[in-house]
N, C-alpha and C. Protein backbone atom coordinates (compact mmCIF):
# COMPACT_ATOMS: atom_id res chain seq x y z
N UNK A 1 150.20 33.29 153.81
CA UNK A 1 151.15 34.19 154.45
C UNK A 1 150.55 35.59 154.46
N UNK A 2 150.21 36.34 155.41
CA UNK A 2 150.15 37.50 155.80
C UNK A 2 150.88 38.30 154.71
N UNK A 3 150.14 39.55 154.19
CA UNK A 3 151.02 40.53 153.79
C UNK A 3 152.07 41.16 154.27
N UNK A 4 152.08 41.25 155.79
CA UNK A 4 152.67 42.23 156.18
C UNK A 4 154.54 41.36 156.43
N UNK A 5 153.90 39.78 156.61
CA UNK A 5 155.38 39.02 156.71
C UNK A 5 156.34 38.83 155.36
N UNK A 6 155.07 38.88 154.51
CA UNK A 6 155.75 39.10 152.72
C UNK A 6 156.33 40.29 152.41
N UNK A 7 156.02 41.71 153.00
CA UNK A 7 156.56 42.98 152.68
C UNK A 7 158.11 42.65 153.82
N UNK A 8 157.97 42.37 154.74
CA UNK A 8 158.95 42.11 155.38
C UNK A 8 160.15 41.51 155.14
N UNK A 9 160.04 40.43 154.52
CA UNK A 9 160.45 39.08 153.66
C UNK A 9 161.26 39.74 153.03
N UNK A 10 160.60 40.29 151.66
CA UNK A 10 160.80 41.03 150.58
C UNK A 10 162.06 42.00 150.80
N UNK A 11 161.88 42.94 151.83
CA UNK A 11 162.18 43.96 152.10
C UNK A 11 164.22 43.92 152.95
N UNK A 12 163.73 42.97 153.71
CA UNK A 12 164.88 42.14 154.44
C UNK A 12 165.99 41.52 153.51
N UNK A 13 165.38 40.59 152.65
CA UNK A 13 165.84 39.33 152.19
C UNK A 13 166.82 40.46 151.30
N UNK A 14 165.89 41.56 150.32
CA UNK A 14 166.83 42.12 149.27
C UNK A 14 168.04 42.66 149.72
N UNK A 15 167.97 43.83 151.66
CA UNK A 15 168.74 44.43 152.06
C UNK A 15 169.85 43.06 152.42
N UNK A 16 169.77 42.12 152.48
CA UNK A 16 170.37 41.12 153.07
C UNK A 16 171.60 40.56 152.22
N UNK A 17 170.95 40.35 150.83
CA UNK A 17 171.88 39.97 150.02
C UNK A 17 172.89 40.96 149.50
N UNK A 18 172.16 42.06 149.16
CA UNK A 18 173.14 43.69 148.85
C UNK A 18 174.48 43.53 149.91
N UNK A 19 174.13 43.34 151.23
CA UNK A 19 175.07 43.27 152.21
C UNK A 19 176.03 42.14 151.85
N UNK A 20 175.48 41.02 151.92
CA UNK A 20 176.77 40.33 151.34
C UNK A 20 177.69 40.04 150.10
N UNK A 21 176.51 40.73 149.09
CA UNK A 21 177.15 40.54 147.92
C UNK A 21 178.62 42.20 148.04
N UNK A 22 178.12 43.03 148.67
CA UNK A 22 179.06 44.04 148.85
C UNK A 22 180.23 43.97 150.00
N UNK A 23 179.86 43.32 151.04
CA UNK A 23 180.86 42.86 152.20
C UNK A 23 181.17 41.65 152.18
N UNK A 24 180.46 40.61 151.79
CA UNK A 24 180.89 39.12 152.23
C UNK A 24 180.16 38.87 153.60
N UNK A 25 179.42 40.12 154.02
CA UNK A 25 179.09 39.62 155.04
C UNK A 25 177.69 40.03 155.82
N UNK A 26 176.51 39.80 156.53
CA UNK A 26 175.03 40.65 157.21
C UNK A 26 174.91 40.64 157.96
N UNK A 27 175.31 41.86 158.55
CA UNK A 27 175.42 42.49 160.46
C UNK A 27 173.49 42.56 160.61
N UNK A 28 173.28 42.28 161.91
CA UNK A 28 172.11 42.14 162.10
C UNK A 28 171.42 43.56 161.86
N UNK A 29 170.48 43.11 161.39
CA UNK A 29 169.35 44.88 161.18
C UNK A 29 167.85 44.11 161.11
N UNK A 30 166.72 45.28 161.55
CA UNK A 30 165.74 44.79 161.19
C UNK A 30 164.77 45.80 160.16
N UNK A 31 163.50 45.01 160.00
CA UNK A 31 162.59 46.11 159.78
C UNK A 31 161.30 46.35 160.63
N UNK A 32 159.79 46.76 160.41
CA UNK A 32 159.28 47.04 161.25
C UNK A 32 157.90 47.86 160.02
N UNK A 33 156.71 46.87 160.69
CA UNK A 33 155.64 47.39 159.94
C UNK A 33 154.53 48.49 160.52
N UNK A 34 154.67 50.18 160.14
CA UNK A 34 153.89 51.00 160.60
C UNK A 34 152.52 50.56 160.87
N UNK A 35 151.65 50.99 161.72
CA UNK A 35 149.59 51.09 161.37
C UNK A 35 149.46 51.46 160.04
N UNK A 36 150.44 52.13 159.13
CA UNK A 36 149.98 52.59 157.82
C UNK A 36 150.16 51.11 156.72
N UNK A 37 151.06 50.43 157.44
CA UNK A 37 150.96 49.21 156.86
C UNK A 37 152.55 49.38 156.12
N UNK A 38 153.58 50.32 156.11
CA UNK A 38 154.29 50.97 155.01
C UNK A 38 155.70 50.24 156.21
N UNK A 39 156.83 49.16 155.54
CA UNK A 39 157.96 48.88 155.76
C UNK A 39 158.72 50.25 156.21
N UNK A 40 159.70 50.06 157.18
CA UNK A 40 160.61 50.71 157.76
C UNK A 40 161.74 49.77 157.92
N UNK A 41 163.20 49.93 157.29
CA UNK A 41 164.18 49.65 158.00
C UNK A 41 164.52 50.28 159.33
N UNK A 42 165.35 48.92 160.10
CA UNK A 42 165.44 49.65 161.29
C UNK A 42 167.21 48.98 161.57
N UNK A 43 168.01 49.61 162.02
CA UNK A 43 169.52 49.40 161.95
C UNK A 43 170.21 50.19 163.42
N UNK A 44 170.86 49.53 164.09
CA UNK A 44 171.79 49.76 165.60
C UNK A 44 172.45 51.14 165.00
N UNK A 45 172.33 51.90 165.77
CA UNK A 45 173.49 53.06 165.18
C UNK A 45 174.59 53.08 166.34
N UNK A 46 175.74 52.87 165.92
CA UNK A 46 176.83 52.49 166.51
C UNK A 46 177.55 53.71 166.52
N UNK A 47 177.59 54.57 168.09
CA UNK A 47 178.06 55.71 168.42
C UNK A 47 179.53 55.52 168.75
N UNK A 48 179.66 54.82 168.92
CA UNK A 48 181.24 54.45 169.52
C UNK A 48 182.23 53.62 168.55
N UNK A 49 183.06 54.11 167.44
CA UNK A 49 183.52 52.57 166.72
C UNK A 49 184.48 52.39 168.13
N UNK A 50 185.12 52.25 168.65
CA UNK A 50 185.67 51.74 169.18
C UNK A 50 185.36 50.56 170.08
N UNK A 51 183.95 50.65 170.31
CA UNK A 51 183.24 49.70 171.47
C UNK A 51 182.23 49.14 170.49
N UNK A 52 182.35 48.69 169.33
CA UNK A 52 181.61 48.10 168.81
C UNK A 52 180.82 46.52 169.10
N UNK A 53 179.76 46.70 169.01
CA UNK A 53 178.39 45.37 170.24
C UNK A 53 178.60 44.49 169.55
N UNK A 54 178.82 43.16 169.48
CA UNK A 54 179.36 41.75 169.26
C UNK A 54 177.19 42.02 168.72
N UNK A 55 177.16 40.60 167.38
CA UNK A 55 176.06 40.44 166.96
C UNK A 55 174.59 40.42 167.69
N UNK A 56 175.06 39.32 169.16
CA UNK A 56 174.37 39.08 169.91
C UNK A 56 173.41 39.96 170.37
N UNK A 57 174.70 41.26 171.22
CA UNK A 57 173.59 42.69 171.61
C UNK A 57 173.14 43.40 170.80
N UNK A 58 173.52 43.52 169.35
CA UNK A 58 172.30 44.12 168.39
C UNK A 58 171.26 43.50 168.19
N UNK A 59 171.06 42.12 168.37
CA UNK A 59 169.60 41.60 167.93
C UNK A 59 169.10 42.06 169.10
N UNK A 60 169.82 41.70 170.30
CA UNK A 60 168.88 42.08 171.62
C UNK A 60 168.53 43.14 171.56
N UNK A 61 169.04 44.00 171.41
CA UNK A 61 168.82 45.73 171.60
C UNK A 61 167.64 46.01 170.33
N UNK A 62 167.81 45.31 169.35
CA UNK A 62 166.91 45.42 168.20
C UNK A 62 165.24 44.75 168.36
N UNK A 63 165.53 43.90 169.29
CA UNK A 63 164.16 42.94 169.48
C UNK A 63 163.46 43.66 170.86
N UNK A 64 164.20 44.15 171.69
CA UNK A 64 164.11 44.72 173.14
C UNK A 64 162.97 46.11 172.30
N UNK A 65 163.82 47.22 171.62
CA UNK A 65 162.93 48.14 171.08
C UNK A 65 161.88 48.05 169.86
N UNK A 66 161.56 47.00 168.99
CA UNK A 66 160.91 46.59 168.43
C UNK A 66 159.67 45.87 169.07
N UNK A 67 159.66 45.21 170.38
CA UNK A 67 159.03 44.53 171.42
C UNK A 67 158.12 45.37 172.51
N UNK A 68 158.81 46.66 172.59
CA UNK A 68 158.37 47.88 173.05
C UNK A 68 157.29 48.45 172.27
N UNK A 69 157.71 48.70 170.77
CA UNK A 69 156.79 49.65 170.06
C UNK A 69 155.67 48.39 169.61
N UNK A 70 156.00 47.56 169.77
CA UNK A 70 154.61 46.06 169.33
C UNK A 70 153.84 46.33 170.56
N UNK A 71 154.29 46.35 171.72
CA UNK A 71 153.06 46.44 172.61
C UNK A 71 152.75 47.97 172.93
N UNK A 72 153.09 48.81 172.75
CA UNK A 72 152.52 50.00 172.83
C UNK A 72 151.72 50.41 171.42
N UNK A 73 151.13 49.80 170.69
CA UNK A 73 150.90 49.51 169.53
C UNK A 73 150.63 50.47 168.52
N UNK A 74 152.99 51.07 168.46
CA UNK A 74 152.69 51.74 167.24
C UNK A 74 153.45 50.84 166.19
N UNK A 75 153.59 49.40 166.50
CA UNK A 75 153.73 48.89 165.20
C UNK A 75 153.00 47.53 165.00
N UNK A 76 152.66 46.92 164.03
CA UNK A 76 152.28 45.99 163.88
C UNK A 76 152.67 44.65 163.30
N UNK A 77 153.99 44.50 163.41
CA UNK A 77 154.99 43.76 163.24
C UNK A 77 156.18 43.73 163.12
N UNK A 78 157.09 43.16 162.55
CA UNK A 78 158.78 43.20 162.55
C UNK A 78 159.55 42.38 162.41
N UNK A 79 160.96 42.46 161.85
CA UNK A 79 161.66 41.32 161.47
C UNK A 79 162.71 41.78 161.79
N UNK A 80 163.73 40.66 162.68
CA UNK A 80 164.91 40.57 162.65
C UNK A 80 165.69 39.90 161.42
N UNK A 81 166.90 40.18 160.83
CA UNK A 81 167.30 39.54 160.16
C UNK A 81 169.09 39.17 160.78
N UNK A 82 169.71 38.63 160.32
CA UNK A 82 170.86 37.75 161.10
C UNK A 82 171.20 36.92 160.00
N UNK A 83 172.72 37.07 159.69
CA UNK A 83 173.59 35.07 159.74
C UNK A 83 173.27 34.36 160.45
N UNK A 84 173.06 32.84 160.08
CA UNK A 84 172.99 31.97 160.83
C UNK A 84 173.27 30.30 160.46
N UNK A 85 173.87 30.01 161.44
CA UNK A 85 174.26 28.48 161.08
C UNK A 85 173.22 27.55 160.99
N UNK A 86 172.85 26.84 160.44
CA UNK A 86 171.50 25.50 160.60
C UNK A 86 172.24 24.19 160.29
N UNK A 87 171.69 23.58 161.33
CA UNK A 87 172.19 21.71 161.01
C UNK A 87 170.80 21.36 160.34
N UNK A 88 170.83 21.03 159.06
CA UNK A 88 169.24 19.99 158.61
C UNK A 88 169.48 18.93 159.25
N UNK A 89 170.51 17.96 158.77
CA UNK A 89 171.01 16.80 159.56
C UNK A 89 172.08 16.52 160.44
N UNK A 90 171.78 15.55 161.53
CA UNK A 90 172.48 15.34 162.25
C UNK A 90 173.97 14.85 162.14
N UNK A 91 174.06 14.34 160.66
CA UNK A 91 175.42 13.71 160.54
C UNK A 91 176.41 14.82 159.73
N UNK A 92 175.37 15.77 159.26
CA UNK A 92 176.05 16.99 158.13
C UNK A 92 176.46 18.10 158.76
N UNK A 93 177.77 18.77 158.21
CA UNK A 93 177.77 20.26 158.80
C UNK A 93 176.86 21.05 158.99
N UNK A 94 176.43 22.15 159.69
CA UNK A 94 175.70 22.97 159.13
C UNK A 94 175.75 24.15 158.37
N UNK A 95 174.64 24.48 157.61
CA UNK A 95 174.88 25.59 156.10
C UNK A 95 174.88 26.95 156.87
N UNK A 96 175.37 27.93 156.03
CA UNK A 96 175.37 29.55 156.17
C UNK A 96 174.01 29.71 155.74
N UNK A 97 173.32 30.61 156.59
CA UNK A 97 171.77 30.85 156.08
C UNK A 97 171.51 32.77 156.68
N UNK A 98 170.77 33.01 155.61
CA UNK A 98 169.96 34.57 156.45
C UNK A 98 168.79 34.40 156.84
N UNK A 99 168.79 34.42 158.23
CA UNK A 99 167.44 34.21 159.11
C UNK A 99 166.60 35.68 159.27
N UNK A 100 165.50 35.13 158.94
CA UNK A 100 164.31 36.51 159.01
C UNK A 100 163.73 35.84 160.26
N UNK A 101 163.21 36.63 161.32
CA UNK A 101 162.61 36.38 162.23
C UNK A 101 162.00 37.22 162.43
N UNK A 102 160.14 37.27 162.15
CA UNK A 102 159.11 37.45 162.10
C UNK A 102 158.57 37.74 162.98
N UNK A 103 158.08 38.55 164.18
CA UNK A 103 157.39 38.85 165.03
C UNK A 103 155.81 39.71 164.78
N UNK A 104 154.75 39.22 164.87
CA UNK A 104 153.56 40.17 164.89
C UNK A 104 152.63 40.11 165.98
N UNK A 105 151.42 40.83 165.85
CA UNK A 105 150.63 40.88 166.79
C UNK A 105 149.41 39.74 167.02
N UNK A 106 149.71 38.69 166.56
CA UNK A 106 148.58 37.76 166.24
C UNK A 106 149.12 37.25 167.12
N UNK A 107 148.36 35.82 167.30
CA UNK A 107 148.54 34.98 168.71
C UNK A 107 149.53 34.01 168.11
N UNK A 108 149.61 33.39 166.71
CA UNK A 108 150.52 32.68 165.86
C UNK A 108 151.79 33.54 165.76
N UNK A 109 152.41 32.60 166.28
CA UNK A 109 153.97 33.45 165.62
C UNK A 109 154.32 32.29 163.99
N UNK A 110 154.58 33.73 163.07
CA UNK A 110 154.91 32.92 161.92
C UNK A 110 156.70 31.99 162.48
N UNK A 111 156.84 31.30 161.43
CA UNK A 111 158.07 30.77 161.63
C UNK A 111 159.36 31.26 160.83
N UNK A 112 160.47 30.80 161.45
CA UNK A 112 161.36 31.38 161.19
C UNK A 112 162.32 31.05 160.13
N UNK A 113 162.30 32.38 158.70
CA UNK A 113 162.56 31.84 157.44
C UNK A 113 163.88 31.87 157.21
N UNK A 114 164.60 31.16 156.22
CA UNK A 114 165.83 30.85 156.13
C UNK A 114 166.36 31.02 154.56
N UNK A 115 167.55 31.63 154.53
CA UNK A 115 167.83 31.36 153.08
C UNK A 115 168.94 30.83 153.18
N UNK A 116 169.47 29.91 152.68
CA UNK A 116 170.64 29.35 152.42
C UNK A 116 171.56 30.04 151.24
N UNK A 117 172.97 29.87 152.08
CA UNK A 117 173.97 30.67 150.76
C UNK A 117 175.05 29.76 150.98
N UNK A 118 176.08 29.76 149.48
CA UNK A 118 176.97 29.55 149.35
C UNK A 118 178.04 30.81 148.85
N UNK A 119 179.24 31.28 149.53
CA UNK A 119 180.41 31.60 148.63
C UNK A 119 181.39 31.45 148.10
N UNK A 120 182.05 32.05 146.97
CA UNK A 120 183.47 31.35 146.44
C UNK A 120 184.13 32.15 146.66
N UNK A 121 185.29 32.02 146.67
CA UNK A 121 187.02 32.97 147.03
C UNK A 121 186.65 33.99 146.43
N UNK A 122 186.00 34.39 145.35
CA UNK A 122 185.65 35.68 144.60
C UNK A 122 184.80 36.24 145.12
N UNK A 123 184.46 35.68 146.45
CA UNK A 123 183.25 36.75 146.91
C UNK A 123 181.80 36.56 146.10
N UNK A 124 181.63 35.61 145.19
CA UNK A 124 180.45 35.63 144.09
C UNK A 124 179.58 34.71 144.98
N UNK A 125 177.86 34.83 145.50
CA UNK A 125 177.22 34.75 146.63
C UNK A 125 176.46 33.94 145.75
N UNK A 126 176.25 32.49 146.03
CA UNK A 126 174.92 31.71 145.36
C UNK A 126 173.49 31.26 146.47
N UNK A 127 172.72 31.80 145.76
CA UNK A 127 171.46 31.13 147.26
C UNK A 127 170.61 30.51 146.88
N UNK A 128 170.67 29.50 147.70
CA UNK A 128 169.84 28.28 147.72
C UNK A 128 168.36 28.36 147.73
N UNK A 129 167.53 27.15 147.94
CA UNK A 129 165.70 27.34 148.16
C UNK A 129 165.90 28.13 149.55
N UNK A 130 165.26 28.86 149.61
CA UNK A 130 164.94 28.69 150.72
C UNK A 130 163.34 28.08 151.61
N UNK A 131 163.82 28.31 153.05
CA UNK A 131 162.79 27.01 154.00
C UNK A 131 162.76 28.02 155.15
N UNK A 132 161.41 27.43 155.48
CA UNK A 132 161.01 28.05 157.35
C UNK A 132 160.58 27.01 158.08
N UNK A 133 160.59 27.32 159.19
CA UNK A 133 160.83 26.35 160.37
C UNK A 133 160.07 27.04 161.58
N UNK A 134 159.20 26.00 161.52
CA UNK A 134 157.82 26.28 162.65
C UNK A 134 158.25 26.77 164.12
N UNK A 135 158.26 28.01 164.90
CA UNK A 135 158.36 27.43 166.39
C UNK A 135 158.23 26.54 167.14
């Protein structure tokens, strides 16, 4: 694994859990790796509460300008992070997971990592192995 998807990882995964262990819940945000090599969070700033963007258009809007600064190359990678549902199997529900999604400048796109969580009525957040999943 690349350093720069491990600082990412790292960096994501911790802001990820803080969020739910304090809300119950992880509005999409990303981060974003300088030429200096040095993590940046990167987060929608929501000018309007009233017209607040359903999950969907923050990843877009988040991947749209992250996708920009990758090919004008002042960054050299980036991660979306997101809730997300996963079926492992076909006959099972699927689990609550925090998806990191990895974008860099190599011709490989890494794959897309997953942590699995459980919560109880108390809000108390347990997480599973987590797993990634090849494009």
């Amino acid at each position: 694994m690349k350093t720069t998807t491990q600082e990412i990882i790292n960096h994501s995964f911790d802001y990820a859990k803080n969020l739910l262990e304090d809300t119950g819940q992880c509005y999409p945000f990303g981060a974003f790796v300088d030429k200096a090599e040095i993590v940046h969070p990167l987060e929608f700033e929501i000018t309007d509460k009233k017209n607040i963007p359903n999950n969907e258009s923050v990843i877009w809007s988040l991947n749209k300008f992250c996708e920009a600064e990758l090919k004008e190359d002042k960054i050299i990678a980036y991660g979306l992070t997101y809730e997300a549902i996963v079926q492992l199997k076909e006959d099972e529900p699927g689990i609550e997971t925090i998806a990191i999604d990895i974008i860099d400048n190599s011709d490989e796109k890494p794959p897309i990592y997953y942590y699995p969580y459980t919560s109880d009525k108390e809000g108390n957040i347990d997480f599973g192995d987590p797993f990634a999943v090849k494009r």
